[in-house]
Protein backbone atom coordinates (compact mmCIF):
# COMPACT_ATOMS: atom_id res chain seq x y z
CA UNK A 1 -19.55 20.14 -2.33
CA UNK A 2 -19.58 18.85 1.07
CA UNK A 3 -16.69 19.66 3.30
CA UNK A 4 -13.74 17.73 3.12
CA UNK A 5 -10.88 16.60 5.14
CA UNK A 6 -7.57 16.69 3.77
CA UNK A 7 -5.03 14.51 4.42
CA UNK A 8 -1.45 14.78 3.32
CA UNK A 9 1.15 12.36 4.89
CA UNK A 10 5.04 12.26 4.75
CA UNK A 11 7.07 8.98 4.88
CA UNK A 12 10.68 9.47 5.38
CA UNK A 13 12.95 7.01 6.17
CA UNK A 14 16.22 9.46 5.21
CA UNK A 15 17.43 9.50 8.83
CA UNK A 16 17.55 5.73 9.07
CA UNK A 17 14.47 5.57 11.09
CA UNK A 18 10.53 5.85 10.03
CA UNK A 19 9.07 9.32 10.54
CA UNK A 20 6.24 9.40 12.90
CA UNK A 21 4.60 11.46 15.46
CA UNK A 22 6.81 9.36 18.24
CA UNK A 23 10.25 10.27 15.87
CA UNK A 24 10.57 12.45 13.93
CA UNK A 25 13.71 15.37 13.10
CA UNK A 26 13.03 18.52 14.12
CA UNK A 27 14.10 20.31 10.76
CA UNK A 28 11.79 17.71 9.16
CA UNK A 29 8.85 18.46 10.77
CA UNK A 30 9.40 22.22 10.38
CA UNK A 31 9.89 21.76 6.62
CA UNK A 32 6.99 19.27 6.44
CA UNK A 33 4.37 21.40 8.51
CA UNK A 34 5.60 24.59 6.48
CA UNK A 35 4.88 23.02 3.02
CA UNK A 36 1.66 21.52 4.10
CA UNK A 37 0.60 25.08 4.97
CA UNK A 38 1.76 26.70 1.74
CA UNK A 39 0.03 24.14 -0.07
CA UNK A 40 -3.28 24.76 1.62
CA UNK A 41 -3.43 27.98 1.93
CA UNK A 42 -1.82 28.88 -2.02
CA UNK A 43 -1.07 32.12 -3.31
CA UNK A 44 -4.74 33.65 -3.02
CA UNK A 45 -5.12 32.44 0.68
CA UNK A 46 -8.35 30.90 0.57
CA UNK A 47 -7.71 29.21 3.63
CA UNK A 48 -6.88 30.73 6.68
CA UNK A 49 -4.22 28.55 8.35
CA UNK A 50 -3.96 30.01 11.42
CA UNK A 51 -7.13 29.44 12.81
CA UNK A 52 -7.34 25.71 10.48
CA UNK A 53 -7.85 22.72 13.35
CA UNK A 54 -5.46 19.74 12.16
CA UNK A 55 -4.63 16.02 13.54
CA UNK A 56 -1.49 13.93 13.83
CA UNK A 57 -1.75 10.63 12.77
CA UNK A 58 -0.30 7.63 13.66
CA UNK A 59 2.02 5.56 11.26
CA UNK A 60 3.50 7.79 8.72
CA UNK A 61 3.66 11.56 9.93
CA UNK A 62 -0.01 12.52 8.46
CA UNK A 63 -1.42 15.86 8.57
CA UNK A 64 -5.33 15.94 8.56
CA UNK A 65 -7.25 18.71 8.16
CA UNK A 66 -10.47 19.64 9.79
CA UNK A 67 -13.46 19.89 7.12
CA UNK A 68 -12.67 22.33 4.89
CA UNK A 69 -15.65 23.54 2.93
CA UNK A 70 -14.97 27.18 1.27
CA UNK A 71 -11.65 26.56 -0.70
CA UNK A 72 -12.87 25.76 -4.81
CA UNK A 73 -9.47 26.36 -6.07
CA UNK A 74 -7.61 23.78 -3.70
CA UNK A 75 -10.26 21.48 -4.37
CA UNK A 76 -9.79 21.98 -8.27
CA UNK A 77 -5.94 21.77 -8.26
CA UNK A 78 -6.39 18.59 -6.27
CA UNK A 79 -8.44 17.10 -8.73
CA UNK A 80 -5.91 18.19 -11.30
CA UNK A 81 -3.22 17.03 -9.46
CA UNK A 82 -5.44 13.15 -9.23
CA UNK A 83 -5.07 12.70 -13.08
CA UNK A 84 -1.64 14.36 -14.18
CA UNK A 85 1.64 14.66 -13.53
CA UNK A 86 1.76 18.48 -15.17
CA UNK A 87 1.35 21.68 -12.85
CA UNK A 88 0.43 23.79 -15.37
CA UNK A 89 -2.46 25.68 -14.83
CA UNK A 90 -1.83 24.85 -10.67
CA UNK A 91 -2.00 27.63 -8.17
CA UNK A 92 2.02 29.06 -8.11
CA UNK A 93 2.58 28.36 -4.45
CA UNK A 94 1.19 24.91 -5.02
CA UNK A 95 3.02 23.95 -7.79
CA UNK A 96 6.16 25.35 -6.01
CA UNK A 97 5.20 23.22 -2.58
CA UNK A 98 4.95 20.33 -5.38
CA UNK A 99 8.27 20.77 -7.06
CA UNK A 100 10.22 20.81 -3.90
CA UNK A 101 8.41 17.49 -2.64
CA UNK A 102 9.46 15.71 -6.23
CA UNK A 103 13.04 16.67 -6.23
CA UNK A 104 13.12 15.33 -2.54
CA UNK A 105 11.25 12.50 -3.74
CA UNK A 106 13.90 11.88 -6.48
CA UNK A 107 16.72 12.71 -4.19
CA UNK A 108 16.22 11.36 -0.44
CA UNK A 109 14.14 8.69 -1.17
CA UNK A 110 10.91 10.58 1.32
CA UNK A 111 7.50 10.57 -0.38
CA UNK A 112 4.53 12.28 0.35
CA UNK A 113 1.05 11.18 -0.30
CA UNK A 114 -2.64 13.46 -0.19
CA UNK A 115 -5.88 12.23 0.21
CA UNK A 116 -9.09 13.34 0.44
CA UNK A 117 -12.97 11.63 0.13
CA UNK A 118 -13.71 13.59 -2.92
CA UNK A 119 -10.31 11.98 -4.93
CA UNK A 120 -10.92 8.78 -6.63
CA UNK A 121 -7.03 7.54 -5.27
CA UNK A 122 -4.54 8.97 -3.32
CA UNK A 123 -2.24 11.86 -5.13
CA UNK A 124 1.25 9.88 -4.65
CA UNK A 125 4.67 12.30 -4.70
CA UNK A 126 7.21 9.32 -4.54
CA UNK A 127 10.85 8.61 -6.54
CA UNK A 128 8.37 6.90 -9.31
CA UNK A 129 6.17 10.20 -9.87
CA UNK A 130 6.95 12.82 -12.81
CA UNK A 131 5.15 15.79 -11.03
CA UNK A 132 6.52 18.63 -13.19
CA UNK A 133 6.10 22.13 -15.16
CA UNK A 134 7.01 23.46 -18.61
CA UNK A 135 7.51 26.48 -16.75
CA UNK A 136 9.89 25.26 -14.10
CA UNK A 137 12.92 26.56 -15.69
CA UNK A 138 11.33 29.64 -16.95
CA UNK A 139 13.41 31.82 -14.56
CA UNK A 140 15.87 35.12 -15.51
CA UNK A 141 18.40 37.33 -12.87
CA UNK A 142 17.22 40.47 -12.96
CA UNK A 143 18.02 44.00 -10.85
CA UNK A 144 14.85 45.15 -9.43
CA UNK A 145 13.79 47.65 -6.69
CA UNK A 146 11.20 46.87 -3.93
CA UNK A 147 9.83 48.60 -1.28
CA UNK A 148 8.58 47.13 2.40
CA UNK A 149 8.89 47.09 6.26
CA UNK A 150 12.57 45.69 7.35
CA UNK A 151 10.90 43.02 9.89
CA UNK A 152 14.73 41.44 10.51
CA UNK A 153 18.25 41.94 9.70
CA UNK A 154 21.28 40.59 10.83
CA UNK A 155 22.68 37.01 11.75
CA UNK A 156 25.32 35.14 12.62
CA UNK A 157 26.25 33.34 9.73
CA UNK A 158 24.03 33.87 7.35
CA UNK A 159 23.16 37.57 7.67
CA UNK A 160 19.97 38.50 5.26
CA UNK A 161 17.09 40.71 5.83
CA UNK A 162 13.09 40.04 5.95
CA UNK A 163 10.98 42.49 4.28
CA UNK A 164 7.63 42.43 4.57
CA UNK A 165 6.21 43.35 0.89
CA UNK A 166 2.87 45.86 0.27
CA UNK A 167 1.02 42.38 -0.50
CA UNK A 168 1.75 41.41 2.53
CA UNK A 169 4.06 38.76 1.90
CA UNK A 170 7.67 38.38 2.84
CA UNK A 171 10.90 38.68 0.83
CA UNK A 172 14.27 37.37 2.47
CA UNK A 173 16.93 39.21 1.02
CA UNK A 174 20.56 38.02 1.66
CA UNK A 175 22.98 40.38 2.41
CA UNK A 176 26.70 40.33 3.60
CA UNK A 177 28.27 41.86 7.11
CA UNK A 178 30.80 44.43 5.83
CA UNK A 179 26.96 45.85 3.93
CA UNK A 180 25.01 46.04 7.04
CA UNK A 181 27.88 47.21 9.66
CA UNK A 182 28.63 50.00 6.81
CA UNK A 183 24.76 50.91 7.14
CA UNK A 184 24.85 54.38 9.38
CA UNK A 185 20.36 53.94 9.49
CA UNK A 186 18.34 51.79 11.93
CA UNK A 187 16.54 50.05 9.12
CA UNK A 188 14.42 47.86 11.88
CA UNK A 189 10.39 47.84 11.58
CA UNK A 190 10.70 50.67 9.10
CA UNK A 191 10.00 51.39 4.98
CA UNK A 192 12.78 51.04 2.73
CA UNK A 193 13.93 51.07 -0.85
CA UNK A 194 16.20 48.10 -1.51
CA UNK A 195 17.96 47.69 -4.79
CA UNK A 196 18.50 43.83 -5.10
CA UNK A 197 19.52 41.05 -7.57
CA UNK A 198 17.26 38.13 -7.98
CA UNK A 199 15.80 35.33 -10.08
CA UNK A 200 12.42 36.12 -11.19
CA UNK A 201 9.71 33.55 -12.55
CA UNK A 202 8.28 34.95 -16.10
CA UNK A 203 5.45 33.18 -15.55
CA UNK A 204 4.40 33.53 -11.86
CA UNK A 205 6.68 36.79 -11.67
CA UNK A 206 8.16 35.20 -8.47
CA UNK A 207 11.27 36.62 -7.13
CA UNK A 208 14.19 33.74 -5.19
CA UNK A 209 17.46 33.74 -4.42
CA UNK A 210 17.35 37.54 -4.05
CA UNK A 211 20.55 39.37 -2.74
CA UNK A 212 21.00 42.78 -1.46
CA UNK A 213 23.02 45.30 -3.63
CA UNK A 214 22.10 48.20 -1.80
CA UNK A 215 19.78 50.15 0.45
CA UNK A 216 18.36 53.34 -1.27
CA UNK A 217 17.52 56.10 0.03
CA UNK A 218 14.12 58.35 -1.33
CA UNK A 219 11.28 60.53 0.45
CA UNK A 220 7.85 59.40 0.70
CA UNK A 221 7.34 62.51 1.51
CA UNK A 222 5.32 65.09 -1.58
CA UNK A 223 6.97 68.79 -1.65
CA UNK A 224 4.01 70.00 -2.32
CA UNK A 225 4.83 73.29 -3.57
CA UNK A 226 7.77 71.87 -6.10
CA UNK A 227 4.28 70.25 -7.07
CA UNK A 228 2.45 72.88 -7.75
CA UNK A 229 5.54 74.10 -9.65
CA UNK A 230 5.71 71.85 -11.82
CA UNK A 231 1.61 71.51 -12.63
CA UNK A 232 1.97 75.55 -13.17
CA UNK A 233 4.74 74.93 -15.88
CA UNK A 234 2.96 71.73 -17.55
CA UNK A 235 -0.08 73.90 -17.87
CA UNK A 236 1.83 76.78 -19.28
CA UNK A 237 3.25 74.35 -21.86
CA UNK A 238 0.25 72.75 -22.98
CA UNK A 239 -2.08 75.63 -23.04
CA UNK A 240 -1.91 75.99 -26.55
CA UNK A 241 -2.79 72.22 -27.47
CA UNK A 242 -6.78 72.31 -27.23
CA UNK A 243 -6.54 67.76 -27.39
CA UNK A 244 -3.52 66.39 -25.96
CA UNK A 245 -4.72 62.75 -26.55
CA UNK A 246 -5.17 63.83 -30.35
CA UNK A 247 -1.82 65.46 -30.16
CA UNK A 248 0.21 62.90 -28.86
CA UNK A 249 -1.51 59.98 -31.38
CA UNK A 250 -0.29 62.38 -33.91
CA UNK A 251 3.48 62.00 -32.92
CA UNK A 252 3.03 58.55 -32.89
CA UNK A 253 1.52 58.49 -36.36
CA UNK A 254 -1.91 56.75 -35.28
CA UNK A 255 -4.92 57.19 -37.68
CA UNK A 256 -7.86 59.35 -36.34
């Protein structure tokens, strides 16, 4: 396929004036340009956005992308996205960028529209749209433990903490003040074990609305010879089992 500009345009008339690259809100723009970003680049990053040339345009506030020619899986969801209203089967962060545009859509009135040469029409995401997923709901709290660089913590009113994930992605945790002034450890640009409480996706295994219980501590560090140890006494207590696989598939009853 030939390489393809993308356009995707907002049209928001929620502050009682037309968005465009004369007027616009700043918080609007930030969210806009944000989504637009997420959308392209999805959750296997096919697209670098950083270094991705794009144009204002006049009349609505548009977003156009330079040619993009490397990026099959945005080009697929786009054509899947040009014929129904379901995400299923969409990349995560793109159905997620999609979701949040329809329940604006439904609930301030702004609409956002994405074209490109290869799309027979324009993909429309207006109050008359029924973008949606079976597996929007799919979501459970759970307790979980994750790992990662503290990159911030603190604020004024809102105090959370950004932790930059081994995937290289970043979680914001929310935390409380009486949590963090209790905290005796400069957690800043360094590993840590967080115990936190969150709503995870069962389908895309994404984590939101994730709070901070508690910061644990643990040692990355290997005591080598408590290692050693410990190999010396699991050989001593296996050395008279001459098939350990066969051994343990007889505890568990499984036919040889």
């Amino acid at each position: 396929m030939d390489a393809q500009p993308i356009t995707l345009s907002l049209e928001d008339l929620s502050g009682g004036f037309e968005a465009s690259p004369d007027r616009v809100r700043l918080a609007e723009l930030v969210r806009f340009t944000e989504d637009v970003q997420a959308f392209l680049r999805g959750s296997s990053k096919e697209i670098d956005t950083q270094t991705l040339e794009v144009a204002v345009r006049r009349g609505s506030l548009a977003i156009q992308t330079a040619p993009i020619a490397a990026a099959p899986r945005l080009f697929s969801d786009l054509r899947a996205l040009s014929i129904a209203t379901s995400l299923d089967g969409l990349d995560p962060k793109r159905k997620e960028v999609m979701l949040r545009w329809q329940k604006a859509a439904l609930h301030s009135g702004v609409s956002v529209q994405i074209s490109a040469p290869m799309l027979p029409s324009a993909i429309v995401v207006n109050a008359g749209s029924d973008f949606h997923a079976d597996d929007a709901d799919h979501w459970v709290t759970v307790e979980r433990y994750v790992r990662g660089e503290v990159q911030d913590l603190g604020g004024a009113t809102r105090p959370n903490a950004h932790v930059k994930l081994p995937d290289g992605t970043t979680l914001t945790v929310s935390t409380d003040k009486e949590l963090l002034r209790s905290e005796k450890v400069n957690r800043l640009y360094k590993m840590a074990m967080l115990r936190i409480k969150a709503e995870l996706n069962l389908v895309t295994q994404e984590l939101r609305n994730a709070r901070l219980l508690e910061f644990v501590e643990y040692d990355a560090q290997v005591d080598e010879e408590a290692m050693r140890r410990l190999v010396s006494r699991g050989d001593d207590a296996w050395k008279d089992v001459p098939d350990a696989t066969s051994w343990v598939d007889d505890l568990r009853g499984d036919s040889h």
